[in-house]
C-alpha atoms as a PDB file:
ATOM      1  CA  UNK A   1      56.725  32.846 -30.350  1.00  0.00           C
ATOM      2  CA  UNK A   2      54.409  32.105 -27.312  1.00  0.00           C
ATOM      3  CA  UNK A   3      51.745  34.102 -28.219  1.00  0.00           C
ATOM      4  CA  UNK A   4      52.031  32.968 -31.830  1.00  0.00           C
ATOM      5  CA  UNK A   5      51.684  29.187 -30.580  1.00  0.00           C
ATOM      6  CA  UNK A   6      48.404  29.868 -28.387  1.00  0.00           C
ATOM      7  CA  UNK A   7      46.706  31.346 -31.000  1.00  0.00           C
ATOM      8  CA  UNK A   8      47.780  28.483 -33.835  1.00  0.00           C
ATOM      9  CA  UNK A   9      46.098  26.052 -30.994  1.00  0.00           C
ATOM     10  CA  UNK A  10      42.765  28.405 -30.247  1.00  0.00           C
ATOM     11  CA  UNK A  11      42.325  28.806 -33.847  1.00  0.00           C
ATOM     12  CA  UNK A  12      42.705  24.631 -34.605  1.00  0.00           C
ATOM     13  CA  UNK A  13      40.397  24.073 -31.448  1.00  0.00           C
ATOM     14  CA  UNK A  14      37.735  26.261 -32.667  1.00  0.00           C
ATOM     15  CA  UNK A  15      37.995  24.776 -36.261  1.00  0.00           C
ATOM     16  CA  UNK A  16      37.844  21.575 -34.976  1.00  0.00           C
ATOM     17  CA  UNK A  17      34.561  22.022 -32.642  1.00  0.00           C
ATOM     18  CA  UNK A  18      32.941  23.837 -36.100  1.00  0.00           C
ATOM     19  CA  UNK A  19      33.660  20.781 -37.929  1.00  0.00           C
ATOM     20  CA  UNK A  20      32.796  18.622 -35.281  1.00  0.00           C
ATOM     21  CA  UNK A  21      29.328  20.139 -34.183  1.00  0.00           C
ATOM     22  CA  UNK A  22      28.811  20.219 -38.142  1.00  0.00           C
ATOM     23  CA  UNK A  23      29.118  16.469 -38.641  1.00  0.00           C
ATOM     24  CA  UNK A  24      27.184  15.684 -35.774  1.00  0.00           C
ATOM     25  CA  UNK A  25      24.024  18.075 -35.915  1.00  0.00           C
ATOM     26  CA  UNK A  26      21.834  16.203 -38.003  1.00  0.00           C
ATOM     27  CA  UNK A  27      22.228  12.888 -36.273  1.00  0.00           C
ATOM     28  CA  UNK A  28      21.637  14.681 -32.691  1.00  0.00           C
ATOM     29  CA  UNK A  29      18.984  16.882 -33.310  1.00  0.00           C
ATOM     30  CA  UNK A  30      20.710  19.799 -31.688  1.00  0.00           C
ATOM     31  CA  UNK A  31      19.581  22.098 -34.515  1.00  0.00           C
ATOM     32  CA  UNK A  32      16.059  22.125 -36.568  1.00  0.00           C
ATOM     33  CA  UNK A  33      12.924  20.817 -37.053  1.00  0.00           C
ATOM     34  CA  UNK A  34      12.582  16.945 -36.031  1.00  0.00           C
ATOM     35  CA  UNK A  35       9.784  15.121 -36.580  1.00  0.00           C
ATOM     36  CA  UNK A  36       8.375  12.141 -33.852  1.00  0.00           C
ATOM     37  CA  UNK A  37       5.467   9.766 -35.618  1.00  0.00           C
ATOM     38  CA  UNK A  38       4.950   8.113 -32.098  1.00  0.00           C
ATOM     39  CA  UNK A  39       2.709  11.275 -31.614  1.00  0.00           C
ATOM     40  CA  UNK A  40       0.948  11.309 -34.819  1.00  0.00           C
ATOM     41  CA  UNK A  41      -2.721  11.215 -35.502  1.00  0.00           C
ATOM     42  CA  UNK A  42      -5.205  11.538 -38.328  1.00  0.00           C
ATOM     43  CA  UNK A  43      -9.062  12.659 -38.109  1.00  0.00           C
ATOM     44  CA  UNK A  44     -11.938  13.904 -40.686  1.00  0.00           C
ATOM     45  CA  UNK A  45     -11.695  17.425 -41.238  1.00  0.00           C
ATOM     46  CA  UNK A  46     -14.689  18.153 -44.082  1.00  0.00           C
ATOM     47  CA  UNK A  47     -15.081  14.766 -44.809  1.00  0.00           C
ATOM     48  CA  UNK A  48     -11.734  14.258 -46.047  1.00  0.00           C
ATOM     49  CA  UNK A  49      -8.744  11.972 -43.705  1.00  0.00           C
ATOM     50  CA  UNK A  50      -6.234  14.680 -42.275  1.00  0.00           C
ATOM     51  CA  UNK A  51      -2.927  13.474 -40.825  1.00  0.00           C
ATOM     52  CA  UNK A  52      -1.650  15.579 -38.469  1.00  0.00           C
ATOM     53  CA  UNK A  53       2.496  14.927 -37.810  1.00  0.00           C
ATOM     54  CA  UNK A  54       3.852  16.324 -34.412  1.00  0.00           C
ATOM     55  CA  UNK A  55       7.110  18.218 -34.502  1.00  0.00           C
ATOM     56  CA  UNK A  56       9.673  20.466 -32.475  1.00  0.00           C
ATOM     57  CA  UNK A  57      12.277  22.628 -33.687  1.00  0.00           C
ATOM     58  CA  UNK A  58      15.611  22.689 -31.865  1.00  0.00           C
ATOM     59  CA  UNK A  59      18.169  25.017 -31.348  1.00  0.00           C
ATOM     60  CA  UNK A  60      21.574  24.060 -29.161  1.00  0.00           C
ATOM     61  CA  UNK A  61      19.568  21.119 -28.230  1.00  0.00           C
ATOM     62  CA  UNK A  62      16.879  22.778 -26.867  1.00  0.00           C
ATOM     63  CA  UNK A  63      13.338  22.695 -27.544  1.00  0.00           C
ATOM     64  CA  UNK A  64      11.810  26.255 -29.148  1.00  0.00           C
ATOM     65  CA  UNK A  65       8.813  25.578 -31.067  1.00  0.00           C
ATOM     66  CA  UNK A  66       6.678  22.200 -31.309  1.00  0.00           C
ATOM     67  CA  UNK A  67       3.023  21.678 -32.928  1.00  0.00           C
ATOM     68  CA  UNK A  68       1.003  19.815 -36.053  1.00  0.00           C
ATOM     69  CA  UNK A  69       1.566  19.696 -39.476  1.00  0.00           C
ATOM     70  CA  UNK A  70      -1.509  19.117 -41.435  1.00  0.00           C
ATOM     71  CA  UNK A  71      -1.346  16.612 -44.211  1.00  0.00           C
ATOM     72  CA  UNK A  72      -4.464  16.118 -46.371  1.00  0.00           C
ATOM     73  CA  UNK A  73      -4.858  12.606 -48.105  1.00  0.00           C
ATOM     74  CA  UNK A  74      -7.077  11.812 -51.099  1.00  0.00           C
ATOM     75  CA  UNK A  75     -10.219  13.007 -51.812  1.00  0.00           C
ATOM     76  CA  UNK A  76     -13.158  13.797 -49.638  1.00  0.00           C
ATOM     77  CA  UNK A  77     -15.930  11.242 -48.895  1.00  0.00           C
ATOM     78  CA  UNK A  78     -18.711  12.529 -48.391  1.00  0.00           C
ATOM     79  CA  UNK A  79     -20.624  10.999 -44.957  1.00  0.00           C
ATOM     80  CA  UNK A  80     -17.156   8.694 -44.982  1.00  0.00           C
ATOM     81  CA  UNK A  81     -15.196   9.460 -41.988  1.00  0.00           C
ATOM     82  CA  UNK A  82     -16.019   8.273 -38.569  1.00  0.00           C
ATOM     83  CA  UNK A  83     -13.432  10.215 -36.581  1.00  0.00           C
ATOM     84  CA  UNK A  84     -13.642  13.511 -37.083  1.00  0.00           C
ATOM     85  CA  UNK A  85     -11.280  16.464 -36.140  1.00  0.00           C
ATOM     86  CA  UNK A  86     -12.676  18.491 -32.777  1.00  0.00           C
ATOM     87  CA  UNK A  87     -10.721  21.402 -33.356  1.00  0.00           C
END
């Protein structure tokens, strides 16, 4: 009966941190890839603007990956630009 009883309350303990950590994740940014436009920046790459949008990837919290995304907008201008990409 003992035994029986511990396990109904491990089982409804780890249910409840599944559900829990599942209604939570996306509003902690304990899992995937979150985007911060504080770090953002756009340059000319080939005379056309390129937005670049910083990023990390999280797992448990804990920062695995960041970098750029490249975003190109309109249509290149030829001799347009003024800032262009060093890279």
């Amino acid at each position: 009966m003992l035994a029986g009883l511990k396990m109904n309350v491990a089982l409804i303990a780890a249910v409840g941190i599944i559900i829990t950590a599942t209604i939570t994740a996306p509003f902690t940014m304990m899992f995937g890839k979150h985007y911060e436009a504080s770090k953002d920046f756009s340059c000319c790459k080939n005379d056309q603007l390129v937005l670049h949008h910083y990023y990390t990837v999280n797992v448990l919290w804990v920062t695995v990956a960041d970098g750029y995304t490249e975003e190109e907008t309109g249509k290149q201008a030829p001799g347009g630009c003024v800032i262009r990409c060093i890279y």
